[in-house]
C-alpha atoms as a PDB file:
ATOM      1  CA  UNK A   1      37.156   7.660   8.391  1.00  0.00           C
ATOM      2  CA  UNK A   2      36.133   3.385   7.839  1.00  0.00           C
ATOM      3  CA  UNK A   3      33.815   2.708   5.661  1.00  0.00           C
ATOM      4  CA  UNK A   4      31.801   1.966   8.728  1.00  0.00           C
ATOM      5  CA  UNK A   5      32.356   5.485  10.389  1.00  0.00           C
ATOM      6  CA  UNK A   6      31.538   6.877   6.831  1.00  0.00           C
ATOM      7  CA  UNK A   7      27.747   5.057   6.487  1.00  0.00           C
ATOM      8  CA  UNK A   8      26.973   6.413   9.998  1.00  0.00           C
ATOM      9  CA  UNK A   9      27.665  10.153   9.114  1.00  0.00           C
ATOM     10  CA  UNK A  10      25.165   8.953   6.095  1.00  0.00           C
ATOM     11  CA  UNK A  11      22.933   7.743   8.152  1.00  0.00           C
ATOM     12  CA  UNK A  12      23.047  10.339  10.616  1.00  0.00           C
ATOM     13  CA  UNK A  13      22.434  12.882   8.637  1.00  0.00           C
ATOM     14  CA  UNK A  14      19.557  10.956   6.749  1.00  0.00           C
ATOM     15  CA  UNK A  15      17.827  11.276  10.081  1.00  0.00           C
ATOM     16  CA  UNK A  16      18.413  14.218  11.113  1.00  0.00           C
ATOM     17  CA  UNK A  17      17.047  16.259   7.984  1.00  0.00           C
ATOM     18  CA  UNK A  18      14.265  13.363   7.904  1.00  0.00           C
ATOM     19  CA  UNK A  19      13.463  14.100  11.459  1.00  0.00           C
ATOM     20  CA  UNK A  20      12.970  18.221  10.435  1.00  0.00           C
ATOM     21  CA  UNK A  21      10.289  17.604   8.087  1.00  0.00           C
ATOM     22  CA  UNK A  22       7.056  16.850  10.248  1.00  0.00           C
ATOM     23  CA  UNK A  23       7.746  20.543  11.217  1.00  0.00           C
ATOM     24  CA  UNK A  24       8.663  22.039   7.625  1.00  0.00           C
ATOM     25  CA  UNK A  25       5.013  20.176   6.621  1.00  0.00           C
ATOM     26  CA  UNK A  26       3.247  21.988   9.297  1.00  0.00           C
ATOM     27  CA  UNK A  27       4.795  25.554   8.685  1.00  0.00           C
ATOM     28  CA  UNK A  28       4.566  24.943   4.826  1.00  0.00           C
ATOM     29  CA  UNK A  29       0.687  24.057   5.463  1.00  0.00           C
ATOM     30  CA  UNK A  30      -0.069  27.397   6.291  1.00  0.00           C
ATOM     31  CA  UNK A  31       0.548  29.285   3.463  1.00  0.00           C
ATOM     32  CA  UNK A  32      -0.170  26.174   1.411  1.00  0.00           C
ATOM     33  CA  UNK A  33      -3.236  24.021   0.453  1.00  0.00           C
ATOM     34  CA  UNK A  34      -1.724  20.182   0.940  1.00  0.00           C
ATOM     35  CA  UNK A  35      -2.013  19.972  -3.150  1.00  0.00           C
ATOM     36  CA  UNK A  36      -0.377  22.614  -3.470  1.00  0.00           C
ATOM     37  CA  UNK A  37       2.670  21.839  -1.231  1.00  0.00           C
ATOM     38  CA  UNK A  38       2.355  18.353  -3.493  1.00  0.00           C
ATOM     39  CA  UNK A  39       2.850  20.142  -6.595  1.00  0.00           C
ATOM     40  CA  UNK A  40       5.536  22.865  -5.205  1.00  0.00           C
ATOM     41  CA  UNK A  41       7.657  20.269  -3.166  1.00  0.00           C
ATOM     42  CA  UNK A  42       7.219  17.537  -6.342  1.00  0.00           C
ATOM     43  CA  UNK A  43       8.750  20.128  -8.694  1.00  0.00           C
ATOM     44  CA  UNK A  44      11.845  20.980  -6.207  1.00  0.00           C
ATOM     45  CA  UNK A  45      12.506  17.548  -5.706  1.00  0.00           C
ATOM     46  CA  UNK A  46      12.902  16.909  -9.413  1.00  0.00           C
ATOM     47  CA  UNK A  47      14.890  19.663  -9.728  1.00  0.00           C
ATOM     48  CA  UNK A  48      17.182  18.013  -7.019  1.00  0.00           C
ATOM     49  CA  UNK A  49      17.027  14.184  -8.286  1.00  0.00           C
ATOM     50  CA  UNK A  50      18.539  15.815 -11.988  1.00  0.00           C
ATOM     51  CA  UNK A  51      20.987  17.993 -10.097  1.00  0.00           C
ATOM     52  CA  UNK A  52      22.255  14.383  -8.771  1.00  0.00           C
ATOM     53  CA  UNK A  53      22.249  12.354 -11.767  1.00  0.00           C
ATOM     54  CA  UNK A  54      23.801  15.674 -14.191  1.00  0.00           C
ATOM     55  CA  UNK A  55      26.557  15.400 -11.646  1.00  0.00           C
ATOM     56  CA  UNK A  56      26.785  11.807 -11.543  1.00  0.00           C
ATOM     57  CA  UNK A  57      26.346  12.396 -15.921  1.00  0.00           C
ATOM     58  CA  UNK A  58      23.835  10.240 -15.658  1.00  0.00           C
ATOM     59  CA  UNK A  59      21.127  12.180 -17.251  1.00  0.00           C
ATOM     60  CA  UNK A  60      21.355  10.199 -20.794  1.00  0.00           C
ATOM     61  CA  UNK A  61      19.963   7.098 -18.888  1.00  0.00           C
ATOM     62  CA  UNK A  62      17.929   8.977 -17.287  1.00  0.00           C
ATOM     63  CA  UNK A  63      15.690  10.107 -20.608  1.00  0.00           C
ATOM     64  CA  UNK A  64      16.509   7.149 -22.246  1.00  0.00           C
ATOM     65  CA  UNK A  65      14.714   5.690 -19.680  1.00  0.00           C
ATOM     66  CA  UNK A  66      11.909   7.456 -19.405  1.00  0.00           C
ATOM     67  CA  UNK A  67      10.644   6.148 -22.801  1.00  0.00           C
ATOM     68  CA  UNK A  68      11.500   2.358 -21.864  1.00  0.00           C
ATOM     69  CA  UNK A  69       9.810   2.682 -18.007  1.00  0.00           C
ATOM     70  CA  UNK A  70       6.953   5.112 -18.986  1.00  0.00           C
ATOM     71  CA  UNK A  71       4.233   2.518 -17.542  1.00  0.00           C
ATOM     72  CA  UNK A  72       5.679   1.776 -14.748  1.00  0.00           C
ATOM     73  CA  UNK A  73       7.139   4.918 -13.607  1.00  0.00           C
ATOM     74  CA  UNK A  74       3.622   6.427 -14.403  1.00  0.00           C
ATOM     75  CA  UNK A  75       1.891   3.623 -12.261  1.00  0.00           C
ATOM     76  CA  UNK A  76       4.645   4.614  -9.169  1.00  0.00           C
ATOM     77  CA  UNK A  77       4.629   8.259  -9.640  1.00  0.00           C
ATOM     78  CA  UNK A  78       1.038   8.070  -9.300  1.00  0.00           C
ATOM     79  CA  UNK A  79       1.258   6.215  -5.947  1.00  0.00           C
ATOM     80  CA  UNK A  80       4.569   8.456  -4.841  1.00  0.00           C
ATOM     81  CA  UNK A  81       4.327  11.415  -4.541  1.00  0.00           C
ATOM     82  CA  UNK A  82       0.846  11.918  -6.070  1.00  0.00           C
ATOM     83  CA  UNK A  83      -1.910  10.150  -4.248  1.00  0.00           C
ATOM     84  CA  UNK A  84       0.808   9.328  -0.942  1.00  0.00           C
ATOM     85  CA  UNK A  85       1.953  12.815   0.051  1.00  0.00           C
ATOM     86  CA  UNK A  86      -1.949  14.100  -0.721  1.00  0.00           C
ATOM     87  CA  UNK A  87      -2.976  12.384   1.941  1.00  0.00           C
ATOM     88  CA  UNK A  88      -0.022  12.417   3.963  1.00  0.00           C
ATOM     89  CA  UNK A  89      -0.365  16.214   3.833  1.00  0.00           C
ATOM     90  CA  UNK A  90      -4.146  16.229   4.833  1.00  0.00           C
ATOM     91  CA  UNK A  91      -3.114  14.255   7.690  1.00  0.00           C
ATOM     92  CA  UNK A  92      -1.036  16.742   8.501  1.00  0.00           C
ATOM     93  CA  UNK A  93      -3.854  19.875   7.838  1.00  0.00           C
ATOM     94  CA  UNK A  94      -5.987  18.413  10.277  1.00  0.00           C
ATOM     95  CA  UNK A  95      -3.604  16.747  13.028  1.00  0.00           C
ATOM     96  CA  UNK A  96      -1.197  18.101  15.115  1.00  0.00           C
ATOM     97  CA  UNK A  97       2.082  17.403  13.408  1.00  0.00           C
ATOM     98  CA  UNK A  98       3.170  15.281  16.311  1.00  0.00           C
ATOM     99  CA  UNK A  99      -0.083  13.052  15.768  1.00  0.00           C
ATOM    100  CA  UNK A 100       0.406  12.859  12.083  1.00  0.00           C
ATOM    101  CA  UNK A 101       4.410  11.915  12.066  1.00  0.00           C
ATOM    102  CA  UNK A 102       4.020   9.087  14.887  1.00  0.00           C
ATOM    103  CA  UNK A 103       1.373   7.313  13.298  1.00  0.00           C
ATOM    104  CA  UNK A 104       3.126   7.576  10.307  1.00  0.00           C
ATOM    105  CA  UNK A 105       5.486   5.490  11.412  1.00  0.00           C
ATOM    106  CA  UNK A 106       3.324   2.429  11.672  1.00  0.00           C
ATOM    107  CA  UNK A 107       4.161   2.034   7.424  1.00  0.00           C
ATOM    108  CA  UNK A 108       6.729  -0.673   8.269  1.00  0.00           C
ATOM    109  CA  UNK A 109       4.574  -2.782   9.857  1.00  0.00           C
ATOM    110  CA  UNK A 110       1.611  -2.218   7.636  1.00  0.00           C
ATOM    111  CA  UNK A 111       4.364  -3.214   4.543  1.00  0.00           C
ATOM    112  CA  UNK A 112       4.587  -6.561   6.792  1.00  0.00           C
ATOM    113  CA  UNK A 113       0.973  -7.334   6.463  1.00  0.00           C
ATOM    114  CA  UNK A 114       0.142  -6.366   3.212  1.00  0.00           C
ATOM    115  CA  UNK A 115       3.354  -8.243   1.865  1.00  0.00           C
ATOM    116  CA  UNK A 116       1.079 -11.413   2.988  1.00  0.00           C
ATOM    117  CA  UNK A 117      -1.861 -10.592   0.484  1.00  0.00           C
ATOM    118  CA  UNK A 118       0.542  -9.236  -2.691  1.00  0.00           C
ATOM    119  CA  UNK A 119       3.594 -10.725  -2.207  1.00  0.00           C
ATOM    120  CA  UNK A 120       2.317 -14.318  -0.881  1.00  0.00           C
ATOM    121  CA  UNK A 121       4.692 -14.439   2.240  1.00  0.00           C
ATOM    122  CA  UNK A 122       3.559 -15.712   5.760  1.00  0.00           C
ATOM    123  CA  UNK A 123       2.624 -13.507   8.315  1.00  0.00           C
ATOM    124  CA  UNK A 124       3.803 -14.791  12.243  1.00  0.00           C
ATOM    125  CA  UNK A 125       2.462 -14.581  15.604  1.00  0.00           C
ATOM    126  CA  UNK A 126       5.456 -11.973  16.523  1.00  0.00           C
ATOM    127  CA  UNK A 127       4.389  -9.666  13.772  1.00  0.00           C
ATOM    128  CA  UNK A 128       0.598 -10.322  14.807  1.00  0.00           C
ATOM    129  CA  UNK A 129       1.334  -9.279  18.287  1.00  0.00           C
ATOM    130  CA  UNK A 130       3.661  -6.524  16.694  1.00  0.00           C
ATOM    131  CA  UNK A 131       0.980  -5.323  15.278  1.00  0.00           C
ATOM    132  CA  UNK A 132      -1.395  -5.578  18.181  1.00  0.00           C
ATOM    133  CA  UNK A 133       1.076  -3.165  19.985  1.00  0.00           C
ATOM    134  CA  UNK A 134       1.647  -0.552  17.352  1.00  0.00           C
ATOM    135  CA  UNK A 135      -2.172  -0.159  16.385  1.00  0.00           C
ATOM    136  CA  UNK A 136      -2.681   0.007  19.806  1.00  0.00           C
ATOM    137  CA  UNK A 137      -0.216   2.781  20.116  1.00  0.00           C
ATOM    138  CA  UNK A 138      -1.888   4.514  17.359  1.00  0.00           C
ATOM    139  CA  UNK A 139      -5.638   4.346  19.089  1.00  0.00           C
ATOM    140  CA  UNK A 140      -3.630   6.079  22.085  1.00  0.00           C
ATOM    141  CA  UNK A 141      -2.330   8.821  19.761  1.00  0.00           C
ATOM    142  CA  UNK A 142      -5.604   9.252  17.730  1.00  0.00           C
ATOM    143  CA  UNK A 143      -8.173   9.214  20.850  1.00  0.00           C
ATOM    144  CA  UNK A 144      -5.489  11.211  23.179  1.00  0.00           C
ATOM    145  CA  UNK A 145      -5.613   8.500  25.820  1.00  0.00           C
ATOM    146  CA  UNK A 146      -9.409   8.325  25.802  1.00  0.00           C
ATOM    147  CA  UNK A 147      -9.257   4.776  24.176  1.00  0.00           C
ATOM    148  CA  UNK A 148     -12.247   2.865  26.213  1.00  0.00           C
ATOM    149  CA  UNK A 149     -14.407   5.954  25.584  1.00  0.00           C
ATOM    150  CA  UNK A 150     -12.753   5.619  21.952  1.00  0.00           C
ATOM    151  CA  UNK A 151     -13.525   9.498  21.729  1.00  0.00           C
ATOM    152  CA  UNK A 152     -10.819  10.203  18.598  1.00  0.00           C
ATOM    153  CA  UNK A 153      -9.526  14.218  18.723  1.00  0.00           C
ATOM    154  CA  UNK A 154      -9.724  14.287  15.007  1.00  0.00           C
ATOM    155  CA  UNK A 155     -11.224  10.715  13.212  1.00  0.00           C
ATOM    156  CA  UNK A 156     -10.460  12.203   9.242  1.00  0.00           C
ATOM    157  CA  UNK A 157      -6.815  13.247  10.227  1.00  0.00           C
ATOM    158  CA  UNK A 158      -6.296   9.211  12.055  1.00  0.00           C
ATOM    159  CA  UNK A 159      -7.655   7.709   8.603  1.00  0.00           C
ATOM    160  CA  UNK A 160      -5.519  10.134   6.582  1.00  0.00           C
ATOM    161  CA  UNK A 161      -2.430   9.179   8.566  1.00  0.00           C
ATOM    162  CA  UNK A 162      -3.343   5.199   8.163  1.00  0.00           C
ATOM    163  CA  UNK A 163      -4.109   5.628   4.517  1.00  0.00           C
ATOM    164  CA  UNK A 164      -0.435   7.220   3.849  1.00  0.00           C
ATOM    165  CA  UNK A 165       0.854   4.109   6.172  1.00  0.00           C
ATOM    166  CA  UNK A 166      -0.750   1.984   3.282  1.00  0.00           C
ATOM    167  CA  UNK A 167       0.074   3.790   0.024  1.00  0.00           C
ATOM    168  CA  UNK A 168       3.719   4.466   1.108  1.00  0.00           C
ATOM    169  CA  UNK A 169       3.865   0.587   2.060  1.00  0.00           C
ATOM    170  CA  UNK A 170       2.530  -0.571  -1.081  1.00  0.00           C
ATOM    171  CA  UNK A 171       4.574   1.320  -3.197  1.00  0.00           C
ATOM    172  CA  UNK A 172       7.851  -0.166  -1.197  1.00  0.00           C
ATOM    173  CA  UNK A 173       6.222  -3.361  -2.248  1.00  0.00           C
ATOM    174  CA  UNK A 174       5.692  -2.647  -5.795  1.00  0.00           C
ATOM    175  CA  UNK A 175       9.506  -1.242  -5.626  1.00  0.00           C
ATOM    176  CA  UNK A 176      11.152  -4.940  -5.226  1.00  0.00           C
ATOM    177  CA  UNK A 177       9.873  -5.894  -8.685  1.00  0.00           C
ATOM    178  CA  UNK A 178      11.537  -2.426  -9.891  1.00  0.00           C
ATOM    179  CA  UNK A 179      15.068  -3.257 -11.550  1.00  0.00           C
ATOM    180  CA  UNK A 180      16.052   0.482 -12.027  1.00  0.00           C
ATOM    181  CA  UNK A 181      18.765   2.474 -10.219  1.00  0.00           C
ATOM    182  CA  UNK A 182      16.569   4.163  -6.959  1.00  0.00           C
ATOM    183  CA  UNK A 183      17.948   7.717  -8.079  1.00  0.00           C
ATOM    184  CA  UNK A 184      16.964   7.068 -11.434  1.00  0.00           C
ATOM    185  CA  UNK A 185      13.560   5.529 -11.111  1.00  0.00           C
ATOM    186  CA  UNK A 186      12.891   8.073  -8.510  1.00  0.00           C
ATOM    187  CA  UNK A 187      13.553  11.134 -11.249  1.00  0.00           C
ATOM    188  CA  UNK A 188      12.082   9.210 -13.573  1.00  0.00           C
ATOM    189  CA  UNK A 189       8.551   8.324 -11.308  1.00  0.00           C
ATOM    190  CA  UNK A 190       8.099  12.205 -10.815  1.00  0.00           C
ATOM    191  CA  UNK A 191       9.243  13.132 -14.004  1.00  0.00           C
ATOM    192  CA  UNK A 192       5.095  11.309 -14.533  1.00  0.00           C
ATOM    193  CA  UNK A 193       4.097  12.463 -11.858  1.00  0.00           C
ATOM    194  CA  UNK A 194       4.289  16.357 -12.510  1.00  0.00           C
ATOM    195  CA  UNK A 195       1.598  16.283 -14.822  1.00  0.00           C
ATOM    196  CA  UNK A 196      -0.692  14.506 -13.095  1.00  0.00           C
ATOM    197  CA  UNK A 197      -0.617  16.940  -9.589  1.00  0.00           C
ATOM    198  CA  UNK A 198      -0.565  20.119 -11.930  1.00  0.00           C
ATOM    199  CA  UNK A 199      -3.511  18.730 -13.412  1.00  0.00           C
ATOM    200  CA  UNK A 200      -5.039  18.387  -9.797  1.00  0.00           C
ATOM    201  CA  UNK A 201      -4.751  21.638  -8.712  1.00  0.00           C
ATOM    202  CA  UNK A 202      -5.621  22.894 -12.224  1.00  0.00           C
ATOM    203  CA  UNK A 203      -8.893  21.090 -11.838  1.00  0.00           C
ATOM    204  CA  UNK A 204      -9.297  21.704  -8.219  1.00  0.00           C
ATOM    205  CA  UNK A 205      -8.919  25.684  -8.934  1.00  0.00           C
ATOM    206  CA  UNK A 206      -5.313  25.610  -6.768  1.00  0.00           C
ATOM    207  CA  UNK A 207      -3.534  27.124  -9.114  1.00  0.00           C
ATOM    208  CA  UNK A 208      -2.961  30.829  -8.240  1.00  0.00           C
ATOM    209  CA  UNK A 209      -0.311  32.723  -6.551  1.00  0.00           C
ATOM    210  CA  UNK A 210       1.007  31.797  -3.244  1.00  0.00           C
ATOM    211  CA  UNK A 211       3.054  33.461  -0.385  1.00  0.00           C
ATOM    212  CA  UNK A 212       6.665  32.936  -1.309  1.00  0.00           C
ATOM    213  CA  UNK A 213       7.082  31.170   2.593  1.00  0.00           C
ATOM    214  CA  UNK A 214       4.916  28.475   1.186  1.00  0.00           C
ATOM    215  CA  UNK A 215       7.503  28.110  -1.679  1.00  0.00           C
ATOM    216  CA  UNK A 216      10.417  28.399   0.430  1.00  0.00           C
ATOM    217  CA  UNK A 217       8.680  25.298   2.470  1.00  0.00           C
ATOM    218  CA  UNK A 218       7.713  23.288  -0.249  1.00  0.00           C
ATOM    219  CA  UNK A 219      11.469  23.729  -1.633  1.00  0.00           C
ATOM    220  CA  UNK A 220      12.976  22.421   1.422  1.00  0.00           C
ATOM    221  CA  UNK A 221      10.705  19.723   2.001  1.00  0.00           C
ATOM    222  CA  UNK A 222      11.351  18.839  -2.042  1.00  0.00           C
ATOM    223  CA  UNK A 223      14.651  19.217  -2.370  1.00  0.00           C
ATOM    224  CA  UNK A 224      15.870  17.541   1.388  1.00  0.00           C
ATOM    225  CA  UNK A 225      12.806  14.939   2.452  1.00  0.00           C
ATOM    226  CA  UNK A 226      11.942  13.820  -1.232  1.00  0.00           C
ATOM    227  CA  UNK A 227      15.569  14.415  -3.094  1.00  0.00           C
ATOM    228  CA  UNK A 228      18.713  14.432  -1.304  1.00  0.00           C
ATOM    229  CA  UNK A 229      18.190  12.808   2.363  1.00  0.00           C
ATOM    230  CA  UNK A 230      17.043   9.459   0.015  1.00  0.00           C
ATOM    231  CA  UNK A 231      20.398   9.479  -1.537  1.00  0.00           C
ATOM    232  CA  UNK A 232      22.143  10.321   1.515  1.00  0.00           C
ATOM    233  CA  UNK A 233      20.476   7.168   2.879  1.00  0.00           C
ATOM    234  CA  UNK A 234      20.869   4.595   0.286  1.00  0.00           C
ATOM    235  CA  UNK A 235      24.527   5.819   0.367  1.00  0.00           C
ATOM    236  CA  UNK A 236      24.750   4.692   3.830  1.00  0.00           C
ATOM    237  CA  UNK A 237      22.897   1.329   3.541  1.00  0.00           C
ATOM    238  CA  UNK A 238      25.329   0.597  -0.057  1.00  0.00           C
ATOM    239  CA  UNK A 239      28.630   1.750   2.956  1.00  0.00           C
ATOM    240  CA  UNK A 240      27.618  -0.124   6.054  1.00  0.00           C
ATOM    241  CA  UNK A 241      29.007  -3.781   6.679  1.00  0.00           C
ATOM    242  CA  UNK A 242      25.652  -4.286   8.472  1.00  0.00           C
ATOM    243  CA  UNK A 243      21.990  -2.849   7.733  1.00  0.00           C
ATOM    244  CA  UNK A 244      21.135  -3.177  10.846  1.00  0.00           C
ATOM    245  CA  UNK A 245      23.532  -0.898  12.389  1.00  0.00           C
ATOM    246  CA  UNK A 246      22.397   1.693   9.637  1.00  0.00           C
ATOM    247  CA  UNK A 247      18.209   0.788   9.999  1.00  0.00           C
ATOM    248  CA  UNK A 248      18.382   0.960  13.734  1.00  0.00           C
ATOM    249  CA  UNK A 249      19.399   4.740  13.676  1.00  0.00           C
ATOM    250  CA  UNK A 250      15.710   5.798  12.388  1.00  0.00           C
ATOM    251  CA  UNK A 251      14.457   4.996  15.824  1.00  0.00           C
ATOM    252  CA  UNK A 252      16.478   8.416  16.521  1.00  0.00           C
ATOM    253  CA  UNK A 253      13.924  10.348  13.876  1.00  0.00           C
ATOM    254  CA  UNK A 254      10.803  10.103  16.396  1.00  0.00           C
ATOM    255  CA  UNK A 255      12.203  11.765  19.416  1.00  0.00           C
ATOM    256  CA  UNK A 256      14.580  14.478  17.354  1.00  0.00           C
ATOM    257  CA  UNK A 257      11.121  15.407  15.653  1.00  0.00           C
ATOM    258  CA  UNK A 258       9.341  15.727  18.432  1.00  0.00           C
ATOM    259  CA  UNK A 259      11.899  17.869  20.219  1.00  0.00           C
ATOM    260  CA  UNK A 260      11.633  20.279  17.065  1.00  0.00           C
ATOM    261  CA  UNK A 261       7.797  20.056  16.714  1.00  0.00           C
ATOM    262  CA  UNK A 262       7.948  21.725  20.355  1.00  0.00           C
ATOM    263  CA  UNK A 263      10.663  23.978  20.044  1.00  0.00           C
ATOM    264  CA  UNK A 264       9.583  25.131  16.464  1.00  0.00           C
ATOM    265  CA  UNK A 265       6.097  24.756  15.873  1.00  0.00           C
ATOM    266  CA  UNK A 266       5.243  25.266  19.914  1.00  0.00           C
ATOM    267  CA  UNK A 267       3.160  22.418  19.791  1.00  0.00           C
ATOM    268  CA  UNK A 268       2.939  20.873  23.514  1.00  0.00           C
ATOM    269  CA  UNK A 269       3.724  17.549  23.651  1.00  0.00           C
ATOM    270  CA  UNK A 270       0.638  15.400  24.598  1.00  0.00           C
ATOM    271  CA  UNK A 271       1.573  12.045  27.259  1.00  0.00           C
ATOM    272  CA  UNK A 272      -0.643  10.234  24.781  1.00  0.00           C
ATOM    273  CA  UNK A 273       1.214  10.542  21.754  1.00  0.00           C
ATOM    274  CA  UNK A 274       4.458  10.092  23.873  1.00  0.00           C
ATOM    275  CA  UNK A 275       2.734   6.828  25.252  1.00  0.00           C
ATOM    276  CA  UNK A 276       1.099   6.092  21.608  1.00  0.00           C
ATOM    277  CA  UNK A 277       4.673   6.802  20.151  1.00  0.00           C
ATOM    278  CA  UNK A 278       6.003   4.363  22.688  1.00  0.00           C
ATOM    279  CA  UNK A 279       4.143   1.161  21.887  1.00  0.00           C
ATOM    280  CA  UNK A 280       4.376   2.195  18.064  1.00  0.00           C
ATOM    281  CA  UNK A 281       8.633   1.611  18.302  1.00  0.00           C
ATOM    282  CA  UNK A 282       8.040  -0.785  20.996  1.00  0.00           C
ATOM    283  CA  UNK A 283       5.854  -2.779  18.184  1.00  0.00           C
ATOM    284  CA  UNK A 284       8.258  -2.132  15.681  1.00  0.00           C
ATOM    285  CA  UNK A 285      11.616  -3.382  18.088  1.00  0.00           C
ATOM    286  CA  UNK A 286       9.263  -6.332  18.812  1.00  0.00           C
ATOM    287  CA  UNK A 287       9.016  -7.217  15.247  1.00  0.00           C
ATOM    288  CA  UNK A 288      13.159  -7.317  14.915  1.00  0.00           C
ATOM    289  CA  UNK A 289      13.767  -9.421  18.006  1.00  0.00           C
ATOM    290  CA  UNK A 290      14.785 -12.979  17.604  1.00  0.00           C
ATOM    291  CA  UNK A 291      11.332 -14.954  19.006  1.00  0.00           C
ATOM    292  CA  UNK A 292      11.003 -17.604  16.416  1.00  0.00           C
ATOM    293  CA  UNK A 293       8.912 -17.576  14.010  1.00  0.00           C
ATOM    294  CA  UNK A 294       5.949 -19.296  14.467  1.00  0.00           C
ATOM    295  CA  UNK A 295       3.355 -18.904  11.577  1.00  0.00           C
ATOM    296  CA  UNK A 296      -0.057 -17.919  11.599  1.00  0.00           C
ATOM    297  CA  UNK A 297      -1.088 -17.294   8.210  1.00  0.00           C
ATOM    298  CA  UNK A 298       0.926 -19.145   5.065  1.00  0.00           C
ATOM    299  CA  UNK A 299      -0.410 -18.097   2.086  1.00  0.00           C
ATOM    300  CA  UNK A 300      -1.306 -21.105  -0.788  1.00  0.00           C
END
């Protein structure tokens, strides 16, 4: 196989065990609170990120760094996966899952505009009218088509979905100022963040025995969404001649998901979130194309 060839397998197989795990939330959900499929999924994905680095005998830098990140890999475990797959995974306990993963993927756009605010860079008409598309995709999704009667099926799940959009965008942000390895700060970000959701649940009263199905969830949405499919990703985009070719093949993840949500779950597939989902990667394609760049807001 090329090099090239090689990053697509990568990447291929990024997105397909990425496009498994809206369903693997919503089976794991019922035999799980969302904290505890937090704490359960946290745990196996830690146990994955140091099966990776003791095979890549990388584990001395990994405690050594521990002691010389601590503040910042507290500060980013507490954003991912504490506070971000919380809510993520109340979204999910109140929406259908094939509500909750579409509107999720509005977090690239949502990185655009809050990179304005924290990181000082201009925000243009395309992404405004990017934007404009892919919220209104999401009112389709969250109201179920009814969006002049602006009726919404389930208004908590919408703002759980939108706040995960923001957390998971800011901590991409807060990631470019982050000089570590990404297998290594990962480990090392939920190495902090351990103690923070068992403390949760300990406070919350979630801490008591749970139907090993739960577990079995929770380990495969650790161990494959939050562990391995990351490295099988950044593999590909560290392969490919052209990140583009390799960023283009998420667009794959929404329909895949869906499919599975269906077949799996036996959710029937709404027109509205098919419509919502739509203008959401119609947004999204908008904001790639080559319009110019006309600004509307430049930052001082």
């Amino acid at each position: 196989m090329t090099r090239q060839s090689r990053a697509y397998a990568f990447g291929l197989a990024a997105v397909l065990a990425w496009s498994t795990v809206a369903t693997a939330f919503k089976i794991s959900l019922q035999h799980l609170s969302p904290a505890q499929l937090v704490l359960y999924a946290s745990a196996a994905s830690l146990i994955a990120l140091l099966a990776i680095l003791a095979c890549q005998r990388r584990l001395g830098d990994y405690a050594s760094g521990l002691v010389r990140h601590w503040r910042r890999s507290l500060t980013l475990g507490a954003i991912n996966p504490f506070v971000y797959y919380l809510i993520l995974f109340q979204a999910y306990a109140l929406l259908p899952a094939q509500e909750a993963q579409a509107i999720n993927y509005t977090w690239a756009l949502t990185m655009t505009l809050l990179a304005v605010p924290l990181l000082r860079q201009a925000l243009t008409v395309r992404d405004a009218l990017a934007a404009l598309v892919c919220y209104l995709g999401v009112l389709v999704i969250g109201t179920r088509g009814n969006v002049l009667g602006m009726s919404f099926s389930n208004a908590h799940g919408v703002v759980f979905a939108l706040a995960s959009t923001v957390l998971w965008a800011c901590y991409w942000i807060f990631n470019t100022r982050d000089t570590r390895e990404p297998v290594l700060a990962l480990a090392q970000n939920f190495s902090f963040a351990l103690p923070m959701i068992l403390l949760w649940c300990a406070f919350t009263d979630q801490l008591h025995p749970v139907a090993w199905q739960g577990i079995a969830g929770a380990a495969y949405v650790g161990a494959l969404e939050m562990g391995f499919t990351f490295v099988l990703w950044l593999t590909a985009m560290k392969l490919t001649d052209s990140t583009a070719k390799i960023a283009n093949l998420i667009f794959l993840s929404p329909i895949l998901s869906l499919a599975l949500i269906h077949l799996i779950i036996g959710e029937p597939i709404y027109i509205s979130t098919l419509a919502g989902l739509a203008l959401i990667l119609g947004g999204l394609t908008l904001q790639k194309l080559p319009l110019g760049r006309a600004t509307l807001i430049r930052p001082r």
